[in-house]
PDB file of N, CA and C in Angstrom:
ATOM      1  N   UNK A   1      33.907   9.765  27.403  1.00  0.00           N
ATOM      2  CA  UNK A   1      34.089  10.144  26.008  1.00  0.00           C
ATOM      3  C   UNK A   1      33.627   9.020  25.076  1.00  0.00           C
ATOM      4  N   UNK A   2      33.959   7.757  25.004  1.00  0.00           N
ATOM      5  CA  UNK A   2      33.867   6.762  24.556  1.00  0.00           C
ATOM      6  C   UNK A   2      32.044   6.683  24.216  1.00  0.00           C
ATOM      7  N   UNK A   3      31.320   6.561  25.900  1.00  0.00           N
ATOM      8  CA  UNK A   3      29.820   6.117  25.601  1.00  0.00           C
ATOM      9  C   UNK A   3      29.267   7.853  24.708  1.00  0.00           C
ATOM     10  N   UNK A   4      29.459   8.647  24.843  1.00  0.00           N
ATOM     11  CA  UNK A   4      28.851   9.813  24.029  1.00  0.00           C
ATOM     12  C   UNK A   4      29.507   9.700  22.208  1.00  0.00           C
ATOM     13  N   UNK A   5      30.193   8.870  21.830  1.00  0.00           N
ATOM     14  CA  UNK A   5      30.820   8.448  21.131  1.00  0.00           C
ATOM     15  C   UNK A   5      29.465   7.005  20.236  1.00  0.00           C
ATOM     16  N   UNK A   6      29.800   6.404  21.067  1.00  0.00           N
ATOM     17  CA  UNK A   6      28.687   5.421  21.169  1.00  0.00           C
ATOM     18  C   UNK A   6      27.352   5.786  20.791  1.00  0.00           C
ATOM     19  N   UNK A   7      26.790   6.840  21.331  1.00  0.00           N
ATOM     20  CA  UNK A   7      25.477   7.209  21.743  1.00  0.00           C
ATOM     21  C   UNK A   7      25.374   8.197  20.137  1.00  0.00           C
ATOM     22  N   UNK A   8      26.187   9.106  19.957  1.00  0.00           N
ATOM     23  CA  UNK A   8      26.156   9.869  18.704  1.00  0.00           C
ATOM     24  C   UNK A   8      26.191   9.602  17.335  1.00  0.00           C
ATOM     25  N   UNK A   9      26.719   8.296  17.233  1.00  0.00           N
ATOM     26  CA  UNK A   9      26.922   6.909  16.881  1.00  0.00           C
ATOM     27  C   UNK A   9      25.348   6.123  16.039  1.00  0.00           C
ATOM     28  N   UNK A  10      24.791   5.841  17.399  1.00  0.00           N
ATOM     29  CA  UNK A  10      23.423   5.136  17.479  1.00  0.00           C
ATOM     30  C   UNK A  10      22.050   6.135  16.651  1.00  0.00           C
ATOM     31  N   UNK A  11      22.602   7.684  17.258  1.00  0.00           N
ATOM     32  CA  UNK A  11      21.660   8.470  17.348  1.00  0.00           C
ATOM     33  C   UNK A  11      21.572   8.930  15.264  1.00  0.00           C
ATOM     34  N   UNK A  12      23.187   9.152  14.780  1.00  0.00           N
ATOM     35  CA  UNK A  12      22.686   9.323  13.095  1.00  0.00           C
ATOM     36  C   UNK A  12      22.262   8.090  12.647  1.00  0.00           C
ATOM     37  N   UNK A  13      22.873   6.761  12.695  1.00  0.00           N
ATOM     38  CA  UNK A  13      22.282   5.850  12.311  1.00  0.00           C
ATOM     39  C   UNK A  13      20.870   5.439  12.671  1.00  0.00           C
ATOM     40  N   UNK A  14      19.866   5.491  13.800  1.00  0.00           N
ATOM     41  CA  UNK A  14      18.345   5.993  13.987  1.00  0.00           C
ATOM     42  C   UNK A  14      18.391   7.192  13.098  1.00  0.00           C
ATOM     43  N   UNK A  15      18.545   8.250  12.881  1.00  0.00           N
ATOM     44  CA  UNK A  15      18.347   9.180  12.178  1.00  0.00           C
ATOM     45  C   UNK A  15      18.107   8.637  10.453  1.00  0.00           C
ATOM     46  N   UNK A  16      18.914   8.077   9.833  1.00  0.00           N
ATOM     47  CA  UNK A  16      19.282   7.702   8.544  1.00  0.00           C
ATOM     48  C   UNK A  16      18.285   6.859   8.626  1.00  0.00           C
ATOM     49  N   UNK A  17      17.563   6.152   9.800  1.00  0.00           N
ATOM     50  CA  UNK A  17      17.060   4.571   9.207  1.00  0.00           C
ATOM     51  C   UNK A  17      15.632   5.242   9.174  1.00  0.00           C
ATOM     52  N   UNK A  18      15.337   6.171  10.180  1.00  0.00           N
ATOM     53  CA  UNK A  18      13.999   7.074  10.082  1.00  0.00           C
ATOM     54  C   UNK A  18      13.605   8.088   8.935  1.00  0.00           C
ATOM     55  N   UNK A  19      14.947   8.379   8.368  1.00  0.00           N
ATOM     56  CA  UNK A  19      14.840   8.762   6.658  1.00  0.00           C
ATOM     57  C   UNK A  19      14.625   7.986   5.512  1.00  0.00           C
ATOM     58  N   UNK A  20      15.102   6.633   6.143  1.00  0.00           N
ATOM     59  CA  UNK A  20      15.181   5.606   4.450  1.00  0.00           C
ATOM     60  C   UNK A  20      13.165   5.353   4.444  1.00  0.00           C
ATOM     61  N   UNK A  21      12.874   4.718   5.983  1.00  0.00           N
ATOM     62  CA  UNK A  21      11.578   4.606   6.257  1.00  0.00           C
ATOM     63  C   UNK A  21      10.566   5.286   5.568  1.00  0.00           C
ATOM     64  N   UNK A  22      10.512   6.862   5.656  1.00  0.00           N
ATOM     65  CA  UNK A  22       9.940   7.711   5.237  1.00  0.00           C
ATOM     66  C   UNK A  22       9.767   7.811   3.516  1.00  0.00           C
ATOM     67  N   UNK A  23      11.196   7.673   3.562  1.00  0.00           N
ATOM     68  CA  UNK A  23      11.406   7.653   1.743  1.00  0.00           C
ATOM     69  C   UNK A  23      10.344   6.995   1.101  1.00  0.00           C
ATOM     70  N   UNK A  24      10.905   4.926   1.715  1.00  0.00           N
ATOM     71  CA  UNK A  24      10.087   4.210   1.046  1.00  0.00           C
ATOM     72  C   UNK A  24       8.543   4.476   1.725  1.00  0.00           C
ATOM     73  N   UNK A  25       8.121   5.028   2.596  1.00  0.00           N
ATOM     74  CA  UNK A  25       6.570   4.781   2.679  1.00  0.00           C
ATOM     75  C   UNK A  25       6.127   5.984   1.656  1.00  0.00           C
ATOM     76  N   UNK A  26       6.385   7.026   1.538  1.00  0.00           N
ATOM     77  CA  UNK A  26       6.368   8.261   0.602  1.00  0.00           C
ATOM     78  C   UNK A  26       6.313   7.764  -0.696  1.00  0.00           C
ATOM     79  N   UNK A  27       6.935   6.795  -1.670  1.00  0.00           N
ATOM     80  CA  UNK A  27       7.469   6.160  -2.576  1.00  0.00           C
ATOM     81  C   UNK A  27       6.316   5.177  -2.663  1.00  0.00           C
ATOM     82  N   UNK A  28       5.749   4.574  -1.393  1.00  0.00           N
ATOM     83  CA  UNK A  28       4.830   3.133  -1.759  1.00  0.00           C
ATOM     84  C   UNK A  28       3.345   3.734  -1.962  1.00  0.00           C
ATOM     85  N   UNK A  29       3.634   4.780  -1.319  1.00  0.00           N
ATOM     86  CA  UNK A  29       1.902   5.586  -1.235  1.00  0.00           C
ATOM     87  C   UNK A  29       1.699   6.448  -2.656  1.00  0.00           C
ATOM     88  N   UNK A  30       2.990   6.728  -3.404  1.00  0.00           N
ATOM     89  CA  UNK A  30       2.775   7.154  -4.354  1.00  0.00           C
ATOM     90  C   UNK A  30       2.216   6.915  -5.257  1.00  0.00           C
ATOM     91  N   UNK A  31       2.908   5.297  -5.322  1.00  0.00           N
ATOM     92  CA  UNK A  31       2.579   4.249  -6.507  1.00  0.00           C
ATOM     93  C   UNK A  31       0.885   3.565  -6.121  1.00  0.00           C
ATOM     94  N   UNK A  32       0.563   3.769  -5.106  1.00  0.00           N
ATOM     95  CA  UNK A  32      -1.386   3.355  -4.785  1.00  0.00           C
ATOM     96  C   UNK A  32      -2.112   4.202  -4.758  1.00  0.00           C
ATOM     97  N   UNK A  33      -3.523   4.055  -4.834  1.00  0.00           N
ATOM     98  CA  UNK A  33      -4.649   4.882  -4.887  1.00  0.00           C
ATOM     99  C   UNK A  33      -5.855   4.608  -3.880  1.00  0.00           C
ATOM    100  N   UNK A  34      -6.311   5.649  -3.054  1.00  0.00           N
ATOM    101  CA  UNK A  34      -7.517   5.251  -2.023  1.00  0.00           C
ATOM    102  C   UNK A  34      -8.285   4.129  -2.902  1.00  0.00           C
ATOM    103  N   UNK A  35      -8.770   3.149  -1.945  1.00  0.00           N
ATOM    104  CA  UNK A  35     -10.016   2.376  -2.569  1.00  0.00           C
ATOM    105  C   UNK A  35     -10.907   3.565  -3.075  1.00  0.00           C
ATOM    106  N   UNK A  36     -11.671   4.370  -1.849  1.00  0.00           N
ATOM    107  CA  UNK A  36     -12.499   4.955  -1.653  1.00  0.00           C
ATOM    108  C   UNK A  36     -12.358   6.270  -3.498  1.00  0.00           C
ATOM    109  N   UNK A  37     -11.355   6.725  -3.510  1.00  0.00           N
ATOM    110  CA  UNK A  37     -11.295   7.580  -4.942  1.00  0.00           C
ATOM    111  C   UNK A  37     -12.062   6.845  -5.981  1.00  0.00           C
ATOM    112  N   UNK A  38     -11.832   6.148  -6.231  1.00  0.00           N
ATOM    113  CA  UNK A  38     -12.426   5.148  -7.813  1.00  0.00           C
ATOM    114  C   UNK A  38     -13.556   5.147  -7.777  1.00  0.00           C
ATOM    115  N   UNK A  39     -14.157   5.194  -8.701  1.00  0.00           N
ATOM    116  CA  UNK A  39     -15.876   5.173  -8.815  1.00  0.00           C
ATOM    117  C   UNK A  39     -16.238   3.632  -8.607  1.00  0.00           C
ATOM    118  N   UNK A  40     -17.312   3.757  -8.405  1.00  0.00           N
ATOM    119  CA  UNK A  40     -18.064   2.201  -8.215  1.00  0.00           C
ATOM    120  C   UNK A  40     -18.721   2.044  -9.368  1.00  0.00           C
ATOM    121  N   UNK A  41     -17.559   1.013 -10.168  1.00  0.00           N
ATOM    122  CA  UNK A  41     -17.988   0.244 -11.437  1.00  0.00           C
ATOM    123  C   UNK A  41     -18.697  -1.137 -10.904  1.00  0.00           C
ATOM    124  N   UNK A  42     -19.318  -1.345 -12.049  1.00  0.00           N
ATOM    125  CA  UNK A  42     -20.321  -2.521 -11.940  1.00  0.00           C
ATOM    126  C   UNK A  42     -19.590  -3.825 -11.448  1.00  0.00           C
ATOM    127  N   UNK A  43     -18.117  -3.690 -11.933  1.00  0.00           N
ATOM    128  CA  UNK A  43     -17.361  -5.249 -11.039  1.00  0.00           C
ATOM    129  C   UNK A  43     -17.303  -5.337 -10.202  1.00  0.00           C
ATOM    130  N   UNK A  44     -17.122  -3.942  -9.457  1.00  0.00           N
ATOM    131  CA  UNK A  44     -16.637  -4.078  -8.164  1.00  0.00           C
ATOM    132  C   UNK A  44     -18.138  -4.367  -7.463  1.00  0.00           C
ATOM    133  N   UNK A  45     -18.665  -3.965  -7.588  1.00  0.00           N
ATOM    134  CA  UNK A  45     -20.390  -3.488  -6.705  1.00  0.00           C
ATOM    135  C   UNK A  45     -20.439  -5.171  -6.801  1.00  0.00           C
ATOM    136  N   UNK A  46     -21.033  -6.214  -7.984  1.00  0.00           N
ATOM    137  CA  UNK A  46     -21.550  -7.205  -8.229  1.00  0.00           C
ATOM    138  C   UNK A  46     -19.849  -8.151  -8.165  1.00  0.00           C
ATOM    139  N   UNK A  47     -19.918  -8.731  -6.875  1.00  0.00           N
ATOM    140  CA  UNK A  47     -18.661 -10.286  -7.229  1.00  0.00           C
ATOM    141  C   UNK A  47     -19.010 -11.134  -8.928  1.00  0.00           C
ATOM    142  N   UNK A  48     -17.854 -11.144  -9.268  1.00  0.00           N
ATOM    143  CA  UNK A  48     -17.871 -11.837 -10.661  1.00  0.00           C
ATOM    144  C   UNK A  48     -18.513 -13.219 -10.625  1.00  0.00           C
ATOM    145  N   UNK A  49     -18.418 -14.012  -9.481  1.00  0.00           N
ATOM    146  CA  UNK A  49     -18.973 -15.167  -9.087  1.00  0.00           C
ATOM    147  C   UNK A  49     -20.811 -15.214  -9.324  1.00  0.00           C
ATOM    148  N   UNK A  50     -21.045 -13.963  -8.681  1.00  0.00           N
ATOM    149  CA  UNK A  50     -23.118 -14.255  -8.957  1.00  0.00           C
ATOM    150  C   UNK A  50     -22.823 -13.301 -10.249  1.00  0.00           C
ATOM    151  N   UNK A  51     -22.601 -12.656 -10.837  1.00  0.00           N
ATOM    152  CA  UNK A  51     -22.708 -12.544 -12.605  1.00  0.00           C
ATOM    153  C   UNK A  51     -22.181 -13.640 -13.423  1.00  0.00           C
ATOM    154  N   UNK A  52     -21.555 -14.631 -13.232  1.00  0.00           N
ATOM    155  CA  UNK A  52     -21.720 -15.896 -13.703  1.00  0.00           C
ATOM    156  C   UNK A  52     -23.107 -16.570 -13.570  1.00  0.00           C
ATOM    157  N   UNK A  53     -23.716 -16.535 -12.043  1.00  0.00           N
ATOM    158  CA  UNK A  53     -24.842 -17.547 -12.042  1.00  0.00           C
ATOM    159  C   UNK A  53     -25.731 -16.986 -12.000  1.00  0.00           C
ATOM    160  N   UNK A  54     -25.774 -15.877 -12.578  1.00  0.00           N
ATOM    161  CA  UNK A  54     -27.200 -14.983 -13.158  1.00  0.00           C
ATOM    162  C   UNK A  54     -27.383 -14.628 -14.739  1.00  0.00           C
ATOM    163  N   UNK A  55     -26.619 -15.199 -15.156  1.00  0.00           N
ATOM    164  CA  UNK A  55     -26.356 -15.106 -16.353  1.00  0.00           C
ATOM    165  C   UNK A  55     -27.235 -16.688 -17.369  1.00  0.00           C
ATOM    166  N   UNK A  56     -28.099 -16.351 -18.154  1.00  0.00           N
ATOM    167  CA  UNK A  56     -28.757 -17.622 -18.537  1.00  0.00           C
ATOM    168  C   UNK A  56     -28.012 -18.212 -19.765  1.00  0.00           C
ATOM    169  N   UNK A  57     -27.878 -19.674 -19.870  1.00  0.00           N
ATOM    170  CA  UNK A  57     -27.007 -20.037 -20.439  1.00  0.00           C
ATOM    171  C   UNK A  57     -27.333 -20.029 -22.363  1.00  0.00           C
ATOM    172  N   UNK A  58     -26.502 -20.265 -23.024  1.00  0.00           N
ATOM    173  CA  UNK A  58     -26.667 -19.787 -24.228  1.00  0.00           C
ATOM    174  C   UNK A  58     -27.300 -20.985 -25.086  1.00  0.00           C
ATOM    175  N   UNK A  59     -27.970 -21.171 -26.063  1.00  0.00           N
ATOM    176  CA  UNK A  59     -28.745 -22.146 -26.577  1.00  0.00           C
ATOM    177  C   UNK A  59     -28.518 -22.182 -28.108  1.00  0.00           C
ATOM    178  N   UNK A  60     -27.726 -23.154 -28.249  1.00  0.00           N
ATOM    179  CA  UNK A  60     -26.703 -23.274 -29.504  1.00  0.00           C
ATOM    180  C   UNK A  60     -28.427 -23.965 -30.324  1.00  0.00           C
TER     181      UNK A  60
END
């Protein structure tokens, strides 16, 4: 009696922790967006680093 006690025990608490899990991954995926959805703007395509050094400097 005791170990089925035990075991029924183990088994809602796995149950509850496989619900909270779900919640928050449901909840984290909500709040993000595929890379792949977004259009390919010019920042992303070109690193900000070589549009700095392609850029000719200004002549006061």
């Amino acid at each position: 009696m005791l170990m089925n006690r035990k075991k029924l025990i183990f088994l809602i608490i796995a149950v509850l922790f496989m619900i909270a899990m779900v919640i928050i991954g449901i909840d984290i995926s909500s709040r993000t967006t595929f890379p792949g959805s977004k259009g390919n703007l010019k920042e992303r395509i070109v690193p900000t680093d070589s549009i700095k050094k392609n850029e000719e400097p200004k002549q006061d």
